[in-house]
C-alpha atoms as a PDB file:
ATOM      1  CA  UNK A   1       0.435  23.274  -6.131  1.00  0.00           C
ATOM      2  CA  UNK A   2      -2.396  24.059  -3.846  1.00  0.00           C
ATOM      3  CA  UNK A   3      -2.704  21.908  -0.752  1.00  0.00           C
ATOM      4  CA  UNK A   4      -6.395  20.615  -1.697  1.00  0.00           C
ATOM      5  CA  UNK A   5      -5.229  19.380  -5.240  1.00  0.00           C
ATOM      6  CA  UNK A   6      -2.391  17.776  -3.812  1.00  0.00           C
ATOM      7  CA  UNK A   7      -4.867  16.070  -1.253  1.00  0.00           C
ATOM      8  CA  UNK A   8      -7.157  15.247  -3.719  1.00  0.00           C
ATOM      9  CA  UNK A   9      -4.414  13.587  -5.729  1.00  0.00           C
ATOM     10  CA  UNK A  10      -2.772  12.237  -3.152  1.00  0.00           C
ATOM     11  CA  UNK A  11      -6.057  10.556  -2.444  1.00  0.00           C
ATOM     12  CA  UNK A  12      -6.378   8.904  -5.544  1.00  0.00           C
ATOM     13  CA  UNK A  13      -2.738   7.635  -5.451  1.00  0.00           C
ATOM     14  CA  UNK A  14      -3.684   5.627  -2.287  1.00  0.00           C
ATOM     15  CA  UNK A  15      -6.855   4.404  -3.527  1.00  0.00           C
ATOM     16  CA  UNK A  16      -5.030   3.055  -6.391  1.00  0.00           C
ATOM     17  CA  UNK A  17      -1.845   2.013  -4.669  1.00  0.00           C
ATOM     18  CA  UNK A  18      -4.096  -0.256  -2.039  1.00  0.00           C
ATOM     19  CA  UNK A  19      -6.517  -1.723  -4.971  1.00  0.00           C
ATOM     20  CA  UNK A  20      -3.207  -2.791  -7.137  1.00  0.00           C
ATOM     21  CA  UNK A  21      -1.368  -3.627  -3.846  1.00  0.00           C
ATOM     22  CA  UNK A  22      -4.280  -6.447  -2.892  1.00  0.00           C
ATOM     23  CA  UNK A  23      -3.963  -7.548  -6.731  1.00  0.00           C
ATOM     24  CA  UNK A  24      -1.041  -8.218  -6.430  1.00  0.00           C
ATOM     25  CA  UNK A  25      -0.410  -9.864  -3.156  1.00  0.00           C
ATOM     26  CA  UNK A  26      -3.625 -11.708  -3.965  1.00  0.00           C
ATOM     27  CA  UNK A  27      -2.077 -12.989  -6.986  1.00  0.00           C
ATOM     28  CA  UNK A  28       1.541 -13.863  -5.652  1.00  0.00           C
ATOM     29  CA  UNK A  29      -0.034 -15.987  -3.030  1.00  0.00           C
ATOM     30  CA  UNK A  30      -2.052 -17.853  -5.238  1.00  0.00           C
ATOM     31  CA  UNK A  31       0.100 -19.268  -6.975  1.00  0.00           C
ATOM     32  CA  UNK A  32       3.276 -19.371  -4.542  1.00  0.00           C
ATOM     33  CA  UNK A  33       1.712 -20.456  -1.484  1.00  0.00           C
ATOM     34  CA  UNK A  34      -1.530 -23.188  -2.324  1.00  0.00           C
ATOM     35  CA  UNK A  35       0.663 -25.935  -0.769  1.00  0.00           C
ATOM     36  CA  UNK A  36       2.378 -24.007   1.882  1.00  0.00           C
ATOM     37  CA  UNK A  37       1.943 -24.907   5.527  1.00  0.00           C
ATOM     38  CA  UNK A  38      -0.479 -22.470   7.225  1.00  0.00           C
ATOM     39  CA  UNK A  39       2.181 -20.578   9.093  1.00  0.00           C
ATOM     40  CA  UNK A  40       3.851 -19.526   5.764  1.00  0.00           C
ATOM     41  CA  UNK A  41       0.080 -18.258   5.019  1.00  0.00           C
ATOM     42  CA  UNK A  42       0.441 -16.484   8.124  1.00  0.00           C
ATOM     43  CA  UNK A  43       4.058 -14.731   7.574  1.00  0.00           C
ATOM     44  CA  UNK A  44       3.439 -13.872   3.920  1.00  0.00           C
ATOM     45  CA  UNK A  45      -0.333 -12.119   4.756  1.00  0.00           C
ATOM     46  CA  UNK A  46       0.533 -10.576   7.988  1.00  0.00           C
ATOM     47  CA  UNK A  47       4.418  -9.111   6.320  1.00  0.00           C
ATOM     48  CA  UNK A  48       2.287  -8.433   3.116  1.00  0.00           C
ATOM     49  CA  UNK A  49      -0.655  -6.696   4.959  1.00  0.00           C
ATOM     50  CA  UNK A  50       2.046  -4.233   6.574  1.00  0.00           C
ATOM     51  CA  UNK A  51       4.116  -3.746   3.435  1.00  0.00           C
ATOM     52  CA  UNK A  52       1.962  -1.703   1.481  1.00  0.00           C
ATOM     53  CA  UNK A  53       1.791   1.564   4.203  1.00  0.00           C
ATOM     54  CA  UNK A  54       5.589   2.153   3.442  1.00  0.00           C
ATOM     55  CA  UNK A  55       4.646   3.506   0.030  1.00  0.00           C
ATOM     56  CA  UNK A  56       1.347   4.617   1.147  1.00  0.00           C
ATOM     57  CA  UNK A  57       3.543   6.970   3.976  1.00  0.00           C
ATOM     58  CA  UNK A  58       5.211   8.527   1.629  1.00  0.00           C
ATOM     59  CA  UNK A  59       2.617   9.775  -0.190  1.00  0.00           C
ATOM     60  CA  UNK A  60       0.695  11.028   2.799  1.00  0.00           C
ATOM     61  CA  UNK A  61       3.910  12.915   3.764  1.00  0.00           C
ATOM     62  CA  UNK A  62       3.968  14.525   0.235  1.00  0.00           C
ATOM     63  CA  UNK A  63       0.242  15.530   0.607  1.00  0.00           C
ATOM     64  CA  UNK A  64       1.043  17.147   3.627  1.00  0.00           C
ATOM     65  CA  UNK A  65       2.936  19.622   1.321  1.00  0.00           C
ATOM     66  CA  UNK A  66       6.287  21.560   2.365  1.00  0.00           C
ATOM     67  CA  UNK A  67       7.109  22.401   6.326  1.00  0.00           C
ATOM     68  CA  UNK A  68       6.546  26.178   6.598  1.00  0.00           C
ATOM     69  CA  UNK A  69       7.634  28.178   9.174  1.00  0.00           C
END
């Protein structure tokens, strides 16, 4: 696969992946944590706000495309 496809693809994978990431973590708080003291608020957004660059890191590493030497 040419590298620009796979960028461009790649691309659109993280677009998505952030977009349904936020809807989701959006949604999971609303209704888990309304009556939650404010530091649970604080774990949950700042472990959720880091979360979502594990999958995103992996597909950054497969746009990169194969090692050659």
């Amino acid at each position: 696969m040419p590298l620009r496809l796979r960028k461009f693809i790649g691309t659109i994978l993280i677009i998505c992946l952030v977009i349904l990431y936020a809807i989701l973590a959006t949604t999971i708080a609303s209704a888990y944590l309304g009556t939650s003291p404010w530091w649970v608020h604080l774990l949950y957004f700042l472990l959720s706000g880091i979360l979502w660059i594990l999958p995103a890191m992996l597909i950054i590493k497969w746009m990169a495309g194969p090692i050659r030497k």
